[in-house]
PDB file of N, CA and C in Angstrom:
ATOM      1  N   UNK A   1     -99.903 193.404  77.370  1.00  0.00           N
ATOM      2  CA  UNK A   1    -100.651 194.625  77.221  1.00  0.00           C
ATOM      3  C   UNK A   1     -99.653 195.771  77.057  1.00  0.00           C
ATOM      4  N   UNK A   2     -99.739 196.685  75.901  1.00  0.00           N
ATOM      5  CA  UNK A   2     -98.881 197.884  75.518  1.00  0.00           C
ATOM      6  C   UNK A   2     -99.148 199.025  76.548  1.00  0.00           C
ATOM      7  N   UNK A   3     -98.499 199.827  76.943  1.00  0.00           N
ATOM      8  CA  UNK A   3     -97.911 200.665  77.734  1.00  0.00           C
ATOM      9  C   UNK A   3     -98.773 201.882  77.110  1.00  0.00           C
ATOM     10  N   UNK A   4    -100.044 202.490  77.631  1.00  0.00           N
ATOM     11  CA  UNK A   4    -100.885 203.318  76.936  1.00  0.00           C
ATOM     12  C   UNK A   4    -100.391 204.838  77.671  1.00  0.00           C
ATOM     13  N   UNK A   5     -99.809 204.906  78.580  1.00  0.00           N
ATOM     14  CA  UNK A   5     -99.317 206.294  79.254  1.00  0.00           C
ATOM     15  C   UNK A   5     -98.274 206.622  78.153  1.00  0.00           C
ATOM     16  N   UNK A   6     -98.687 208.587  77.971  1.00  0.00           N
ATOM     17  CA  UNK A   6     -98.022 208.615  77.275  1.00  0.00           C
ATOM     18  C   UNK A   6     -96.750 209.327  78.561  1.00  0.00           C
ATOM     19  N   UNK A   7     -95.369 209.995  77.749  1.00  0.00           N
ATOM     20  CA  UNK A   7     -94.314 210.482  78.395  1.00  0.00           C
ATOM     21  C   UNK A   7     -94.122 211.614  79.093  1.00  0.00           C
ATOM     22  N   UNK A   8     -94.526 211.902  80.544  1.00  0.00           N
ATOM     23  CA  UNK A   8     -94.300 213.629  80.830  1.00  0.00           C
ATOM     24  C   UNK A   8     -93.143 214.085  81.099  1.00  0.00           C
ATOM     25  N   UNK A   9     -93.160 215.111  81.087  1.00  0.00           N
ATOM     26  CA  UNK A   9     -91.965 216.090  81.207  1.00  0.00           C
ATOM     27  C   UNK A   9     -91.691 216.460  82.060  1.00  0.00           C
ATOM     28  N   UNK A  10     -91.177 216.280  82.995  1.00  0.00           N
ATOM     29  CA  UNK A  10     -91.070 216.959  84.620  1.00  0.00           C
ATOM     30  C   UNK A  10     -89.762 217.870  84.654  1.00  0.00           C
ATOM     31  N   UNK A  11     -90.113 218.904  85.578  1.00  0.00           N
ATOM     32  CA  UNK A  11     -88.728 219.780  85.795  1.00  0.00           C
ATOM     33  C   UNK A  11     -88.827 219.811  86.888  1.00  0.00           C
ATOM     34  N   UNK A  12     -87.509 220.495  87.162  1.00  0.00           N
ATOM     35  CA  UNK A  12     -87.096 220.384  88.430  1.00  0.00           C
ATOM     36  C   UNK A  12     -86.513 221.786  88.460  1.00  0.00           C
ATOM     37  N   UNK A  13     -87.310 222.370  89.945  1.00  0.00           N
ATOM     38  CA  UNK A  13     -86.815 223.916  90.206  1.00  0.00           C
ATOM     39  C   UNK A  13     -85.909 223.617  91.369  1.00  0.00           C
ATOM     40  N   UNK A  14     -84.729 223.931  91.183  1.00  0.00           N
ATOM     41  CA  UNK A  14     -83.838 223.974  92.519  1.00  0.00           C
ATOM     42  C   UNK A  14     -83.334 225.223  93.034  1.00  0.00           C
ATOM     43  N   UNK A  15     -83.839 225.657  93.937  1.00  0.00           N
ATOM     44  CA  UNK A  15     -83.197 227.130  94.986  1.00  0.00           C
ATOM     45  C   UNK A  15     -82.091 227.440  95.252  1.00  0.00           C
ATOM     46  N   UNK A  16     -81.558 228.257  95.072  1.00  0.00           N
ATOM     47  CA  UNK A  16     -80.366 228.494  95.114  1.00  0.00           C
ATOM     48  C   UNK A  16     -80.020 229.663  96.828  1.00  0.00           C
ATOM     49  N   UNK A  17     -80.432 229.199  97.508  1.00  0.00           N
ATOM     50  CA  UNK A  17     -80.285 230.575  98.652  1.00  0.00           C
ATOM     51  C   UNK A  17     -81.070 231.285  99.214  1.00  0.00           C
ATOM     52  N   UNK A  18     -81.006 231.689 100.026  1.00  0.00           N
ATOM     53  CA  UNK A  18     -82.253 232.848  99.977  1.00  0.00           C
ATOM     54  C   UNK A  18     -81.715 234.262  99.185  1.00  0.00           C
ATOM     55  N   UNK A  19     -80.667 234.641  98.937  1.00  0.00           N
ATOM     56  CA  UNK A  19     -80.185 235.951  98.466  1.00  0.00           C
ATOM     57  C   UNK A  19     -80.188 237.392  99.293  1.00  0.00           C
ATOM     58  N   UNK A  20     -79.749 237.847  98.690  1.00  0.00           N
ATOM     59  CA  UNK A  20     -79.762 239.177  99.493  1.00  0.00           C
ATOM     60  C   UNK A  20     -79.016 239.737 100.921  1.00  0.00           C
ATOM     61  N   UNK A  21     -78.233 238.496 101.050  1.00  0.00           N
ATOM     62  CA  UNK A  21     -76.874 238.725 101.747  1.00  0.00           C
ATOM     63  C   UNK A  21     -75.481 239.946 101.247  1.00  0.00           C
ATOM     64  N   UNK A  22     -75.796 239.768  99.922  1.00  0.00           N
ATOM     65  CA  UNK A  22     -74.737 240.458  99.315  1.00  0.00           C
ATOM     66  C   UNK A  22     -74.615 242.097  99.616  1.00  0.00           C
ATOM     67  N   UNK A  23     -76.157 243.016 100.082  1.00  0.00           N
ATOM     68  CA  UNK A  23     -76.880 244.361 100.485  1.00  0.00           C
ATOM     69  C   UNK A  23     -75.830 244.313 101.810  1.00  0.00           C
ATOM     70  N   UNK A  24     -75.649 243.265 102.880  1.00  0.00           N
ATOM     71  CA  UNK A  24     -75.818 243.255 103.758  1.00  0.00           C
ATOM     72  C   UNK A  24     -73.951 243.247 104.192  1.00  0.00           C
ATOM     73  N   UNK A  25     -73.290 242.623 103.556  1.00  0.00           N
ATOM     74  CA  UNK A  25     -71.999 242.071 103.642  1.00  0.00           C
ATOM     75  C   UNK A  25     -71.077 243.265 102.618  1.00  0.00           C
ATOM     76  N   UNK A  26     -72.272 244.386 101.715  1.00  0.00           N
ATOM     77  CA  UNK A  26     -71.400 245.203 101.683  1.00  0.00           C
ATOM     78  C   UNK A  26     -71.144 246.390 102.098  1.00  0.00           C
ATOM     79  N   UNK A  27     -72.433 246.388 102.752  1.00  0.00           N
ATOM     80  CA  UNK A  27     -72.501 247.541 103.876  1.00  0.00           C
ATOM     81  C   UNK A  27     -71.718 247.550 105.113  1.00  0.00           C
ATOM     82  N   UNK A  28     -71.245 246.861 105.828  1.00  0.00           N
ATOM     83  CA  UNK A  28     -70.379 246.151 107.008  1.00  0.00           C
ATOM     84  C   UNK A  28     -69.117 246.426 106.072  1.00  0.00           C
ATOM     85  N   UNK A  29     -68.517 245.861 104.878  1.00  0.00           N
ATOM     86  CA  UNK A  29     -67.312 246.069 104.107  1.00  0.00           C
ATOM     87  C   UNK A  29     -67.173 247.754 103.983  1.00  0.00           C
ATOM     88  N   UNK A  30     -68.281 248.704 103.450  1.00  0.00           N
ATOM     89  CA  UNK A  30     -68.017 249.827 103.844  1.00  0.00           C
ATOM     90  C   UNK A  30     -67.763 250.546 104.651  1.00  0.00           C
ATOM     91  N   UNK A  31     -68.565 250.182 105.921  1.00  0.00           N
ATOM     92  CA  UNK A  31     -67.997 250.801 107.457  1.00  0.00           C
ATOM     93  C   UNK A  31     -67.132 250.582 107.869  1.00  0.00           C
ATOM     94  N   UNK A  32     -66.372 249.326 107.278  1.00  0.00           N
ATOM     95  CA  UNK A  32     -64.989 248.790 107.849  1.00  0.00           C
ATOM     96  C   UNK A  32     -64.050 249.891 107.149  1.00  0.00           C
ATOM     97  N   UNK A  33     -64.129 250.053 105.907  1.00  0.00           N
ATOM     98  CA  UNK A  33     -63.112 250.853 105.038  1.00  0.00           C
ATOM     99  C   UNK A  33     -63.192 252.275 105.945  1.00  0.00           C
ATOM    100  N   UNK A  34     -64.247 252.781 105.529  1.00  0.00           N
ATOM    101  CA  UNK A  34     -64.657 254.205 106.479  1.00  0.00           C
ATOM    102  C   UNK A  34     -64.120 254.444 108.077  1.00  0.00           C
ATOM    103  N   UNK A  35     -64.178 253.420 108.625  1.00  0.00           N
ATOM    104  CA  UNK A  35     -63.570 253.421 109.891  1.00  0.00           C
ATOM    105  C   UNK A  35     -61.707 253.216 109.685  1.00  0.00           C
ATOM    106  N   UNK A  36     -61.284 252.539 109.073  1.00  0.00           N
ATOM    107  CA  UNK A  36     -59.747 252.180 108.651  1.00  0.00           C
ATOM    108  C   UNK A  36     -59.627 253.595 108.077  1.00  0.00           C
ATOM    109  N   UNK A  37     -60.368 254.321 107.181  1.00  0.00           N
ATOM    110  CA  UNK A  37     -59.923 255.979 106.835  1.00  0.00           C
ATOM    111  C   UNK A  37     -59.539 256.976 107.467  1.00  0.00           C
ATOM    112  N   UNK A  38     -60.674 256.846 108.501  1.00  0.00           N
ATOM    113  CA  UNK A  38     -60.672 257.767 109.343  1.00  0.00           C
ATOM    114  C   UNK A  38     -59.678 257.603 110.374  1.00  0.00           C
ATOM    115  N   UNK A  39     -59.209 256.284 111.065  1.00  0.00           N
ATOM    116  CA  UNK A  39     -58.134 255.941 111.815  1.00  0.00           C
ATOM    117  C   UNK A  39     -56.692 256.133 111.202  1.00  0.00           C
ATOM    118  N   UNK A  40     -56.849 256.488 109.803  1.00  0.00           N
ATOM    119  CA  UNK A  40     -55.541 256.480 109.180  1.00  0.00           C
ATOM    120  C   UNK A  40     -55.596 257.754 109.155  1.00  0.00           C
ATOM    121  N   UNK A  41     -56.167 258.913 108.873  1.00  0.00           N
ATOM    122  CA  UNK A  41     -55.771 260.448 108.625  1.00  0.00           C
ATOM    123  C   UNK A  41     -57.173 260.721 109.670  1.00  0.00           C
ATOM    124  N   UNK A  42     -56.625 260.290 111.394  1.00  0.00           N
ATOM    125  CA  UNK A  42     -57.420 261.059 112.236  1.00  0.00           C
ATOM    126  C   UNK A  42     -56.243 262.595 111.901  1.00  0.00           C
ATOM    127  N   UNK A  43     -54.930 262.547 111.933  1.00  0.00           N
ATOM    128  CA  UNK A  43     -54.567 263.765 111.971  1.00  0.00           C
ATOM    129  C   UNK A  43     -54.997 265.151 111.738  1.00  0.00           C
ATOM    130  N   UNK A  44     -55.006 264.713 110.007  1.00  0.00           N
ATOM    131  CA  UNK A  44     -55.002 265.517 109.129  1.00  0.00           C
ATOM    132  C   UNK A  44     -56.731 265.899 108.913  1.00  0.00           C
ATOM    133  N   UNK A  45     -57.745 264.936 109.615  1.00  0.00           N
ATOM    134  CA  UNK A  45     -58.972 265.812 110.441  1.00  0.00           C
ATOM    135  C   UNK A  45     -59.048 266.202 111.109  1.00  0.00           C
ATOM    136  N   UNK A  46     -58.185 266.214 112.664  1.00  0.00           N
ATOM    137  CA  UNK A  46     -58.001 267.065 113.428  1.00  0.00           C
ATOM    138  C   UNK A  46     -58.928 265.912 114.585  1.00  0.00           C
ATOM    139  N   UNK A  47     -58.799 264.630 114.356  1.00  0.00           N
ATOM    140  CA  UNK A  47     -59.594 264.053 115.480  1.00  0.00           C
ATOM    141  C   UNK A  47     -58.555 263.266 116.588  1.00  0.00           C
ATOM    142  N   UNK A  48     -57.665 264.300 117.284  1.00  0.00           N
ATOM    143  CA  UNK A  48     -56.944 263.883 118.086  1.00  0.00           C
ATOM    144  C   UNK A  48     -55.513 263.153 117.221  1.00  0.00           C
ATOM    145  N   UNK A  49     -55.537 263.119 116.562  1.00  0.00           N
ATOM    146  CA  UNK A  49     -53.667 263.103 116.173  1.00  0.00           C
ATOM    147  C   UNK A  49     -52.581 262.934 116.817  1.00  0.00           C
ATOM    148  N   UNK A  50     -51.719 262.305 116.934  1.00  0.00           N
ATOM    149  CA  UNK A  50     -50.433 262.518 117.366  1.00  0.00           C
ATOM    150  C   UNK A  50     -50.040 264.025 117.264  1.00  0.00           C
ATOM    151  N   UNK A  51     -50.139 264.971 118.116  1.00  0.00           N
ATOM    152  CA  UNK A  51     -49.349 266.185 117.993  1.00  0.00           C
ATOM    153  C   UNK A  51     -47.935 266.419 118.265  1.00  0.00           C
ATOM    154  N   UNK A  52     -46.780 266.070 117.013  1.00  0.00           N
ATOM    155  CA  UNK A  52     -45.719 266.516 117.373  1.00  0.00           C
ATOM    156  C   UNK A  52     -45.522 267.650 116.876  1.00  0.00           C
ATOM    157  N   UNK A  53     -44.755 268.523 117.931  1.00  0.00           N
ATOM    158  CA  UNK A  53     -44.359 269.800 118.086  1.00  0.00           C
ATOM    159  C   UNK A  53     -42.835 269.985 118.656  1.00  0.00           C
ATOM    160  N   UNK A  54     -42.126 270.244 118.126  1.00  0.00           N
ATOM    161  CA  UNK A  54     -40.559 270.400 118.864  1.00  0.00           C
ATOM    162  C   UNK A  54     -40.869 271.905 119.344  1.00  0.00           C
ATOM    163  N   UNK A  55     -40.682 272.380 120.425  1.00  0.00           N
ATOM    164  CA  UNK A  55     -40.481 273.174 121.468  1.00  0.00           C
ATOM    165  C   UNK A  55     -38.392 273.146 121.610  1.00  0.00           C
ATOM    166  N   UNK A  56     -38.122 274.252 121.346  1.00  0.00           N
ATOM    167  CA  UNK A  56     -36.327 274.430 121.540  1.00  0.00           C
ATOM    168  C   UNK A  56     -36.408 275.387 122.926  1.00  0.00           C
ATOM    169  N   UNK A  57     -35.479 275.434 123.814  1.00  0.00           N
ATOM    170  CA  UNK A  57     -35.654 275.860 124.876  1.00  0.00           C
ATOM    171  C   UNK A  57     -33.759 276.416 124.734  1.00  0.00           C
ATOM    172  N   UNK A  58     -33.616 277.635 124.662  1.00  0.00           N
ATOM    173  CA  UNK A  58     -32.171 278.223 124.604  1.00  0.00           C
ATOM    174  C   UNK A  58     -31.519 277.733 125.711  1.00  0.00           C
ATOM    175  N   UNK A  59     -30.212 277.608 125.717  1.00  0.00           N
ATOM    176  CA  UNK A  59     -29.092 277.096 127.397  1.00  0.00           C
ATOM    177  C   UNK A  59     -29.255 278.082 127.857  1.00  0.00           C
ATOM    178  N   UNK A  60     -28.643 279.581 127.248  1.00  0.00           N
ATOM    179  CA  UNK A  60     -28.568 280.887 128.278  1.00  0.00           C
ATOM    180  C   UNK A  60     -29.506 282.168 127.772  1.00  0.00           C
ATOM    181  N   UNK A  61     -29.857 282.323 128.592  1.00  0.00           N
ATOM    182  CA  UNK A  61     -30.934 283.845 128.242  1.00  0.00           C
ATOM    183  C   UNK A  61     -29.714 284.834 128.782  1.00  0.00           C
ATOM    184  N   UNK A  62     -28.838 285.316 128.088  1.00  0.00           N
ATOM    185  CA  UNK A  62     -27.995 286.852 128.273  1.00  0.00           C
ATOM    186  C   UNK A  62     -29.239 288.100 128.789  1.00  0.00           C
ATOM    187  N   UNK A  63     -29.268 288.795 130.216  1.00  0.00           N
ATOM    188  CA  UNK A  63     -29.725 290.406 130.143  1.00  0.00           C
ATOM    189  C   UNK A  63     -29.001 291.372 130.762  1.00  0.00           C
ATOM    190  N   UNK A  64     -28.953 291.899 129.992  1.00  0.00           N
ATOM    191  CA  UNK A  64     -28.350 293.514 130.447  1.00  0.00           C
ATOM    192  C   UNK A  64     -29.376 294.222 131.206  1.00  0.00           C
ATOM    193  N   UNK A  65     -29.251 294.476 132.586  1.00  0.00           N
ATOM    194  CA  UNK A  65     -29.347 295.928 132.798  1.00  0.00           C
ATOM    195  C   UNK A  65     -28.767 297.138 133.324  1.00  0.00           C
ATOM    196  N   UNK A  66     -29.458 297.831 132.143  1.00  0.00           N
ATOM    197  CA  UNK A  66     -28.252 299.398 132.763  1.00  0.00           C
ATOM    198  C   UNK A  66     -28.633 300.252 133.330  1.00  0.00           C
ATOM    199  N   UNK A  67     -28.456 300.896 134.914  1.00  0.00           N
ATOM    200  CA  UNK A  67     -29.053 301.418 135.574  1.00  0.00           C
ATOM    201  C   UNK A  67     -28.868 302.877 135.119  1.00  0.00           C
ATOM    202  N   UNK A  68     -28.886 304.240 135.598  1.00  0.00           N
ATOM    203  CA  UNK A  68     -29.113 305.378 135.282  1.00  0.00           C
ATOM    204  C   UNK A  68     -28.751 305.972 136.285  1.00  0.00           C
TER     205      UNK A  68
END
């Protein structure tokens, strides 16, 4: 007996992920940069900095006084 079915076509959907990780992983990559910025020129914002300042302090203070 001949084979009366004819041939179907089947596909196949395969998922790839759920997605939308990428929103998420580059927002965290930005706060990281933003935070590394700001830790690199806290100075030059004024958010506590290393303040060096050389202060010179003379050996002798010379005073004259001349009485009257």
């Amino acid at each position: 007996m001949a084979d009366d079915r004819e041939p179907v076509e089947r596909t196949t959907i395969v998922e790839t992920g759920g997605g939308g990780n990428g929103g998420i992983v580059a927002v965290v990559v930005l706060i990281i940069v933003v935070l590394v910025l700001l830790f690199l020129f806290r100075g030059q914002l004024g958010l506590g900095g290393a303040k060096t300042s050389s202060i010179s302090v003379p050996d002798k203070i010379d005073v004259n006084v001349n009485s009257h």
